[in-house]
N, C-alpha and C. Protein backbone atom coordinates (compact mmCIF):
# COMPACT_ATOMS: atom_id res chain seq x y z
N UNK A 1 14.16 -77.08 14.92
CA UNK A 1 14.52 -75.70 14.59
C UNK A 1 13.31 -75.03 13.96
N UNK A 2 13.05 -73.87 14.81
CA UNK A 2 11.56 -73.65 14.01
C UNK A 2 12.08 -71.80 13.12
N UNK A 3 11.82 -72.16 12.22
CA UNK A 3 12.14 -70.72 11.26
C UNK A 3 11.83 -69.59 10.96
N UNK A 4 12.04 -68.45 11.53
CA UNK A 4 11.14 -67.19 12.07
C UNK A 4 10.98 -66.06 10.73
N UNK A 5 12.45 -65.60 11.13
CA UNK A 5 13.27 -64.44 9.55
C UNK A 5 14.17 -65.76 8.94
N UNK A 6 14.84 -64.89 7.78
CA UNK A 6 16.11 -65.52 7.28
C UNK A 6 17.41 -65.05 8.63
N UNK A 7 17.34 -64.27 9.44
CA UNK A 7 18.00 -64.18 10.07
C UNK A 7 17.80 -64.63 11.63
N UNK A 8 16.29 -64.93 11.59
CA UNK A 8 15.98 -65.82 13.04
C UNK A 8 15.31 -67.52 13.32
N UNK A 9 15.99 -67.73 14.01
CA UNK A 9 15.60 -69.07 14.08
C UNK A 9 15.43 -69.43 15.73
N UNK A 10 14.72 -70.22 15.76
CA UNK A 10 14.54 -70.80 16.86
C UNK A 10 14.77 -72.08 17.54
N UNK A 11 15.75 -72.85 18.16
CA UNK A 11 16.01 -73.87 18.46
C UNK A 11 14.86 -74.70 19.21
N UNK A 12 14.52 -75.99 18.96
CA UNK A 12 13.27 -76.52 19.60
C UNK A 12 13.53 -76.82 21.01
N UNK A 13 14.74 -76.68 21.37
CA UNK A 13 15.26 -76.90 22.89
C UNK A 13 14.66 -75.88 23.36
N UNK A 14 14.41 -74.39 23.12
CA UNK A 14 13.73 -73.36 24.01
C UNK A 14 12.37 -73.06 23.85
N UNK A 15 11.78 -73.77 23.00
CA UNK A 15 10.41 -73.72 23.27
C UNK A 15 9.52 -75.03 24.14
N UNK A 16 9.28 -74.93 25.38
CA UNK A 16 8.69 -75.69 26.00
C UNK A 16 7.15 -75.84 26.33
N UNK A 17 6.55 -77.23 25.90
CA UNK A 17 5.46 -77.30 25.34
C UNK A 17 4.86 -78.10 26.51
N UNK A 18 3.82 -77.85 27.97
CA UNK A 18 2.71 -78.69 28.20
C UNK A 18 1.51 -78.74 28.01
N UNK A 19 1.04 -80.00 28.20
CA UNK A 19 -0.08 -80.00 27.40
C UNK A 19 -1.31 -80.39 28.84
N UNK A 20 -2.45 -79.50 28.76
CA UNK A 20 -3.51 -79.04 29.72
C UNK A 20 -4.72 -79.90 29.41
N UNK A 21 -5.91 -79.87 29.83
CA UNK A 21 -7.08 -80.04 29.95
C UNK A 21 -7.64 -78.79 29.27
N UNK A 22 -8.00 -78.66 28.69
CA UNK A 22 -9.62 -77.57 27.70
C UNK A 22 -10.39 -77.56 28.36
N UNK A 23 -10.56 -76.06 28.60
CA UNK A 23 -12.38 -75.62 29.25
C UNK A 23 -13.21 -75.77 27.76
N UNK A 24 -14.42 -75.78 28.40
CA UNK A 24 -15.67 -75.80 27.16
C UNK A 24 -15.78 -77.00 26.75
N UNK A 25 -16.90 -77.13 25.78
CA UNK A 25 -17.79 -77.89 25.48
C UNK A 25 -16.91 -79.17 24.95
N UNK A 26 -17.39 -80.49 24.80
CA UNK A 26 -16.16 -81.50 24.50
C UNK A 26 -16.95 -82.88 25.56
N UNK A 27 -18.11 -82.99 26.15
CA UNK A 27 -18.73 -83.86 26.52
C UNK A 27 -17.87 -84.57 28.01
N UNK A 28 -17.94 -86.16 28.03
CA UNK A 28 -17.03 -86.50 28.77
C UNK A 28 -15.49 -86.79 27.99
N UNK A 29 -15.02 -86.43 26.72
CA UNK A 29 -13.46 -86.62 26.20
C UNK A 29 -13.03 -84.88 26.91
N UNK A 30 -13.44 -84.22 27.02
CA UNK A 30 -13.03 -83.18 27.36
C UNK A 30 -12.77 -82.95 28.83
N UNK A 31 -13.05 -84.32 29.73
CA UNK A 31 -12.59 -84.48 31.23
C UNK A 31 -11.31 -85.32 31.09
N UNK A 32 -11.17 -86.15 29.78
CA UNK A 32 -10.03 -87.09 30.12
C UNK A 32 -8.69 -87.11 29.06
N UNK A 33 -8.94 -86.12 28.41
CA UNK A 33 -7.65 -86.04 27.50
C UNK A 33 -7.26 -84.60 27.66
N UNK A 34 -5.53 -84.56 27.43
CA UNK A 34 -5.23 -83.13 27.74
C UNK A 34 -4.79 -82.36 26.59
N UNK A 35 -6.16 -81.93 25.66
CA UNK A 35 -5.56 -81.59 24.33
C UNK A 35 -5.12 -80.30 23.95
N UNK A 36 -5.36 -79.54 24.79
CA UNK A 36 -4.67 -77.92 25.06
C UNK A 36 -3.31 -77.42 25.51
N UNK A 37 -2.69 -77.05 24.60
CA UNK A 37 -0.82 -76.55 24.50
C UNK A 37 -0.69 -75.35 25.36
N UNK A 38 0.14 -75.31 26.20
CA UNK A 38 0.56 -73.96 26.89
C UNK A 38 1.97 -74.31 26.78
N UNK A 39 2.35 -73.05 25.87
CA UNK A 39 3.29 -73.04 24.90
C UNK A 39 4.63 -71.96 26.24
N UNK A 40 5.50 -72.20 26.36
CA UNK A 40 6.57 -71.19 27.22
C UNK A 40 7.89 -70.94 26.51
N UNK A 41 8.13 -69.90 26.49
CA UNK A 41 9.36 -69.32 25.57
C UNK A 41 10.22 -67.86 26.74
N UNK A 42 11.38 -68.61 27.07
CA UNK A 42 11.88 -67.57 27.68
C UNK A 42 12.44 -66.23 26.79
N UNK A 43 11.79 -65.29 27.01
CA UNK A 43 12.47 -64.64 26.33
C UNK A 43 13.97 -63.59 26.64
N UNK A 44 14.07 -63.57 27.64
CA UNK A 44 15.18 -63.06 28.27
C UNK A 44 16.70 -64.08 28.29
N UNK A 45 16.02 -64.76 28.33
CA UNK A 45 17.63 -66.02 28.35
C UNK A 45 17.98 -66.47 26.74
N UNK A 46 17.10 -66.16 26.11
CA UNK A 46 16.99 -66.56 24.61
C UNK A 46 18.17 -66.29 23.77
N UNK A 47 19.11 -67.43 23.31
CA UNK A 47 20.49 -66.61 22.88
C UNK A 47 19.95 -66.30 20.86
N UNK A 48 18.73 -66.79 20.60
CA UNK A 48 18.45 -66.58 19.40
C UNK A 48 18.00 -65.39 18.87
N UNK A 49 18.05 -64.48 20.03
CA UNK A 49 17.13 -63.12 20.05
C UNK A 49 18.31 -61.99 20.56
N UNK A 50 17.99 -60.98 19.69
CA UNK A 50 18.89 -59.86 19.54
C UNK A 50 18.44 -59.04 20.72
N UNK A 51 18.88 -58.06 21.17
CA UNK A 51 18.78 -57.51 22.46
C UNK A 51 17.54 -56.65 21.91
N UNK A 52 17.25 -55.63 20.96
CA UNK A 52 16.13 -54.93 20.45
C UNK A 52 14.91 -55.43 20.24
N UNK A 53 15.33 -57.03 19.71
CA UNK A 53 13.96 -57.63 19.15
C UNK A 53 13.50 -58.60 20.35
N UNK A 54 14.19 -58.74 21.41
CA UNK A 54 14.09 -59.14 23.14
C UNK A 54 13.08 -58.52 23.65
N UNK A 55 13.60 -56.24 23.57
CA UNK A 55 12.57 -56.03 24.28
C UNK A 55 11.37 -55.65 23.64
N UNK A 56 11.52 -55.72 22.37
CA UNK A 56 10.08 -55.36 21.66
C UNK A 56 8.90 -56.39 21.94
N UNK A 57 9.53 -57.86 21.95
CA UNK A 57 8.80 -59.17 22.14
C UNK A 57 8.04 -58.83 23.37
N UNK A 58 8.82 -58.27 24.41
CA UNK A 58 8.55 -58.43 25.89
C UNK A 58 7.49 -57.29 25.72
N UNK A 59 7.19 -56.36 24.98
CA UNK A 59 6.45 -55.20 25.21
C UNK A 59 5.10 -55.78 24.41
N UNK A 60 5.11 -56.47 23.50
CA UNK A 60 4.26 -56.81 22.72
C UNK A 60 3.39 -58.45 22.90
N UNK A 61 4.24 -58.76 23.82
CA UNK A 61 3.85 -59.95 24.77
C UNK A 61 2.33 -59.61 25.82
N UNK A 62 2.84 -58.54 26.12
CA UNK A 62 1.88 -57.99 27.45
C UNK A 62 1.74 -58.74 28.79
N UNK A 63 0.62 -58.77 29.15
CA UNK A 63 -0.06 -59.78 29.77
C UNK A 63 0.74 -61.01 29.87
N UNK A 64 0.78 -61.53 29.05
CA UNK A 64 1.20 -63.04 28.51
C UNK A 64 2.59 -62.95 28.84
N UNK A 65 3.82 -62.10 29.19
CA UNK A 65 4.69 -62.34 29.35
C UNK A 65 4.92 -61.79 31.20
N UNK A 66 5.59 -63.29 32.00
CA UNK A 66 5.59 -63.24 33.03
C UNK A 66 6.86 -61.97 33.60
N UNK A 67 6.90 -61.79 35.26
CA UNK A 67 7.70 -61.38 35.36
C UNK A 67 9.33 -61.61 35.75
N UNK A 68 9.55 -62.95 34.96
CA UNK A 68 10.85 -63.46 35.03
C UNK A 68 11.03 -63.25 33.42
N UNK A 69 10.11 -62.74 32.57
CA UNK A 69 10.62 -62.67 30.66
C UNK A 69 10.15 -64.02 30.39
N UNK A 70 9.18 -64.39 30.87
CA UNK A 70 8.72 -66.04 30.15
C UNK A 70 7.28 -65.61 29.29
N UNK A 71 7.51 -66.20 28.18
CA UNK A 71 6.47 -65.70 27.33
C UNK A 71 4.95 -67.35 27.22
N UNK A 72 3.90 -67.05 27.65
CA UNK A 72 2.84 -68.58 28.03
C UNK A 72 1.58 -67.91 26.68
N UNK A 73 1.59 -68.99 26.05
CA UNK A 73 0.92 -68.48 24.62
C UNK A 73 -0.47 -70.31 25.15
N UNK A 74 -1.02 -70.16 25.73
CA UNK A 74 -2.34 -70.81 25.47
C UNK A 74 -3.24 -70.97 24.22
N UNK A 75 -3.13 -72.70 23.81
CA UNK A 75 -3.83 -72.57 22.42
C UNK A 75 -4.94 -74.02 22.29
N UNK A 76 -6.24 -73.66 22.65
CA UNK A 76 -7.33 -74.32 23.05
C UNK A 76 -8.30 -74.27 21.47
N UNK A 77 -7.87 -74.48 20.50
CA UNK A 77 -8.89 -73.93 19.60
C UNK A 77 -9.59 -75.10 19.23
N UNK A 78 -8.80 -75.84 19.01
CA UNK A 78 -8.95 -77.30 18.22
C UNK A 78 -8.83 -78.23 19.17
N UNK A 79 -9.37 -79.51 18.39
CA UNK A 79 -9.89 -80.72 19.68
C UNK A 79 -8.91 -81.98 19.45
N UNK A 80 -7.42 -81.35 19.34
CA UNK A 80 -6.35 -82.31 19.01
C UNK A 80 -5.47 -81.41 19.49
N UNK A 81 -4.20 -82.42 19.56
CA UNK A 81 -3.31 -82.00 20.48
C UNK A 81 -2.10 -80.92 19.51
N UNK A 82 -2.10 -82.27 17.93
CA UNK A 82 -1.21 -81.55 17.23
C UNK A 82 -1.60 -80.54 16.94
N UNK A 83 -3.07 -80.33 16.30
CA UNK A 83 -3.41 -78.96 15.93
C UNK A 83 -3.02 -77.93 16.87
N UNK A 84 -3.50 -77.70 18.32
CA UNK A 84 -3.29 -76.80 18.88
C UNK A 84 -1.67 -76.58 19.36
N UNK A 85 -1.13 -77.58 19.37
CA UNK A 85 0.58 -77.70 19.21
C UNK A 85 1.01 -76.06 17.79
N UNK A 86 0.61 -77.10 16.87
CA UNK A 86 1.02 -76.13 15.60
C UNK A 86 0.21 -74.61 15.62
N UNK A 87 -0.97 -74.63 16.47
CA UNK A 87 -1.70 -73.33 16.45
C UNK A 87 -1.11 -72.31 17.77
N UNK A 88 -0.44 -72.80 18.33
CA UNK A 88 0.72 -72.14 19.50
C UNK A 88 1.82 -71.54 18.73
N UNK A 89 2.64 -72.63 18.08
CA UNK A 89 4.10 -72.36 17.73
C UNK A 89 3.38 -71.44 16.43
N UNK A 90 3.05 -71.24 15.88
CA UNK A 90 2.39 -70.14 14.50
C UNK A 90 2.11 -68.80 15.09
N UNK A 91 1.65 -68.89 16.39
CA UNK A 91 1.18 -67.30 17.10
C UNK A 91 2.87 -67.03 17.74
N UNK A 92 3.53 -67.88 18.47
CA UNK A 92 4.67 -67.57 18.62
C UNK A 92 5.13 -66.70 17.35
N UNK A 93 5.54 -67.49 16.30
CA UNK A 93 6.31 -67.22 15.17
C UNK A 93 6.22 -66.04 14.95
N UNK A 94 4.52 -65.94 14.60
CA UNK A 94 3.83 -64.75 14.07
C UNK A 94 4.01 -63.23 15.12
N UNK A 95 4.76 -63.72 16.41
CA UNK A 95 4.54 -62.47 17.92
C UNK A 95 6.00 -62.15 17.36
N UNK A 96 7.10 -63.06 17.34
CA UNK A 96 8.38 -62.98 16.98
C UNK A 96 8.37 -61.92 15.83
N UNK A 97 7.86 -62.44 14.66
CA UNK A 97 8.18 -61.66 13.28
C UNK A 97 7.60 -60.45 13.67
N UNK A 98 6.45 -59.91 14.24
CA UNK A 98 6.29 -58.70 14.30
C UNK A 98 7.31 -57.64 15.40
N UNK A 99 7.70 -58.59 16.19
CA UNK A 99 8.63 -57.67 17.25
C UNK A 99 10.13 -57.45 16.25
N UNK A 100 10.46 -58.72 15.58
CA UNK A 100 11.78 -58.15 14.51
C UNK A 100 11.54 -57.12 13.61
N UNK A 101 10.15 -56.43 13.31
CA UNK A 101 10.26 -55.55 12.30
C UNK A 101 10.65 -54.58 13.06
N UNK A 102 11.93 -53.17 12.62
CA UNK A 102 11.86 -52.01 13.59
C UNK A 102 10.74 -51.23 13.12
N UNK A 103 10.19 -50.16 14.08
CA UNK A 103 9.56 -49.58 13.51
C UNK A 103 10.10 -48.18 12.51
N UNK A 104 9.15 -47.55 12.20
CA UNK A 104 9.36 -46.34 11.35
C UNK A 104 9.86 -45.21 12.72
N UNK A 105 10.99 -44.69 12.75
CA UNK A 105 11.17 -43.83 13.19
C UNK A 105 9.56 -42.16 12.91
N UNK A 106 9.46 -41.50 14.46
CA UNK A 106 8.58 -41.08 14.38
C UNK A 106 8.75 -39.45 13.69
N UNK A 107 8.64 -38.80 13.32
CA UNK A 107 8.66 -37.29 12.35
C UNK A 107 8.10 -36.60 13.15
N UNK A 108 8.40 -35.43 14.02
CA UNK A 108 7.56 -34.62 14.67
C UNK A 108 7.05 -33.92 13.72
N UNK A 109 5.88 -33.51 13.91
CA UNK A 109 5.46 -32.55 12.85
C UNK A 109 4.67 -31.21 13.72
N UNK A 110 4.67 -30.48 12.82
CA UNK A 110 2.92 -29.39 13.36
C UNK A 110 1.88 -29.08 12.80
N UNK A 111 0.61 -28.87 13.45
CA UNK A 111 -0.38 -28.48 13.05
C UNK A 111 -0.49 -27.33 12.21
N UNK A 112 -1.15 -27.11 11.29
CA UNK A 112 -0.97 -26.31 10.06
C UNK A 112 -1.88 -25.41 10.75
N UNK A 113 -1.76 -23.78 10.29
CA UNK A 113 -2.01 -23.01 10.81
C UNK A 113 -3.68 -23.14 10.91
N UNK A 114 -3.96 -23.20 9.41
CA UNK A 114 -5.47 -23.57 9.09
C UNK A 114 -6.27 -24.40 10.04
N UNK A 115 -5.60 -25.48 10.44
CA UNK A 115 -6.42 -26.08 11.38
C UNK A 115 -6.32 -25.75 12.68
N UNK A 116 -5.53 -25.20 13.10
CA UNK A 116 -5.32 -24.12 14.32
C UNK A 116 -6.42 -23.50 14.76
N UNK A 117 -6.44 -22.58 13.11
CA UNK A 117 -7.45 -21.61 13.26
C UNK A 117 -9.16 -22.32 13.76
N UNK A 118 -9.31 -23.11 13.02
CA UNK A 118 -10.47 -24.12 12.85
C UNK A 118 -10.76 -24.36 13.97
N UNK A 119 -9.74 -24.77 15.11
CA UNK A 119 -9.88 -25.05 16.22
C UNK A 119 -10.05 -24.69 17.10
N UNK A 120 -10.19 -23.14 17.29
CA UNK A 120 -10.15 -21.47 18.13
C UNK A 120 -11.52 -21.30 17.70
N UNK A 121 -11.93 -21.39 16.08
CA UNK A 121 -13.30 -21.50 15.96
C UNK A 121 -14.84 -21.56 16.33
N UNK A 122 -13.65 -23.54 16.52
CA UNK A 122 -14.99 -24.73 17.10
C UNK A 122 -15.01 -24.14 18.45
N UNK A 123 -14.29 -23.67 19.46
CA UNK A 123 -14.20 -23.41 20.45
C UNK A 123 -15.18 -21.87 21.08
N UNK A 124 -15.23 -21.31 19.81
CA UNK A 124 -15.58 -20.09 20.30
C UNK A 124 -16.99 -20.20 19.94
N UNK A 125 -17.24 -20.72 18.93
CA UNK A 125 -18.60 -21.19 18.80
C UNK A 125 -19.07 -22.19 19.66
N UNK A 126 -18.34 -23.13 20.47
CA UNK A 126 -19.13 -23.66 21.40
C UNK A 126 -19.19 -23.09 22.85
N UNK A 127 -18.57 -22.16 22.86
CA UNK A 127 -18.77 -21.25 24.10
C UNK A 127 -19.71 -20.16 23.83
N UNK A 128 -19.75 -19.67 22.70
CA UNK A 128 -21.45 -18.68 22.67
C UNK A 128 -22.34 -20.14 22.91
N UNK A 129 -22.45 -21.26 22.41
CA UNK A 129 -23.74 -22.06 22.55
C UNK A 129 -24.04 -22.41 23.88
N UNK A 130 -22.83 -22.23 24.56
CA UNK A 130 -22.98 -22.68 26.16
C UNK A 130 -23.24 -21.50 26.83
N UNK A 131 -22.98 -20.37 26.44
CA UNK A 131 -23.25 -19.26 27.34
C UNK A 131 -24.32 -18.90 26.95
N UNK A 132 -25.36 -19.09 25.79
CA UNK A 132 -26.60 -18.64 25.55
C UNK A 132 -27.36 -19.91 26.79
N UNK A 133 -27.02 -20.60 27.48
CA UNK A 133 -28.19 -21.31 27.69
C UNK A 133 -28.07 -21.20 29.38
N UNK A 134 -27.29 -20.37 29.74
CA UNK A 134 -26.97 -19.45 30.56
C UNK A 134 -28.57 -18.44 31.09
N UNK A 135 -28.63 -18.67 32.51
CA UNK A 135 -29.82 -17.48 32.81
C UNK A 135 -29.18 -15.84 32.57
N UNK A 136 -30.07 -15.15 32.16
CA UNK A 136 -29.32 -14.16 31.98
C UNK A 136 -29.46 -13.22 33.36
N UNK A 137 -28.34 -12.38 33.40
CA UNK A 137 -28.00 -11.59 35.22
C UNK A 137 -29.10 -10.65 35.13
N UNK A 138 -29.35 -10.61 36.47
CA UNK A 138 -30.64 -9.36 36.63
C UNK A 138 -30.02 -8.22 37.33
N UNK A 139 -29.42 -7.92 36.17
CA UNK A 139 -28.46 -6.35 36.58
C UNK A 139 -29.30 -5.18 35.73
């Protein structure tokens, strides 16, 4: 059971863990051991996940989340298996907790007149600078 919020948890049955071969440097142990985690978390079938904090995951996933809702978190950092095990399930955790926060509802606002003005300004002053460099008409 891996522990997200006080209100989320994660059963170790849905996080499925194989373990790869590492690109980069690592001599000949780095042809024969497979110490790199590619971590898979469905997130669509997930009964631990609330329907809101489902699709926030999936939006904040990007890339990384396939198009069946499978979330593949690759974790090559370290030259052991557990480390990069525990350095997977921590970026999980850490993708989870940020998709459970809601956000701040957004405030429309408007531009204050002042900077309005400011902005008719910059504009009019950069159109005399562009029209001075202008040939002038031979009228």
């Amino acid at each position: 059971m891996v522990r997200i919020t006080d209100a989320i948890s994660i059963d170790d049955d849905e996080i499925h863990l194989e373990f790869i071969r590492a690109s980069g440097p690592g001599g000949q142990n780095v042809n024969k051991v497979a110490t790199a985690v590619q971590l898979r978390f469905d997130i669509r079938h997930s009964p631990s996940l609330s329907g809101d904090v489902r699709e926030r995951l999936i939006r904040l996933g990007g890339k990384r989340v396939s198009d069946d809702g499978v979330l593949v978190i690759t974790a090559r950092r370290h030259r052991t298996q557990r480390a990069n095990r525990e350095d997977a399930i921590e970026r999980l955790v850490a993708l989870i907790r940020r998709a459970a926060q809601t956000p701040r509802p957004r405030k429309a606002t408007r531009p204050p007149p002042a900077s309005r003005e400011r902005r008719l300004e910059d504009k009019k002053h950069r159109a005399k600078i562009k029209g001075s460099r202008r040939t002038p008409d031979d009228e």
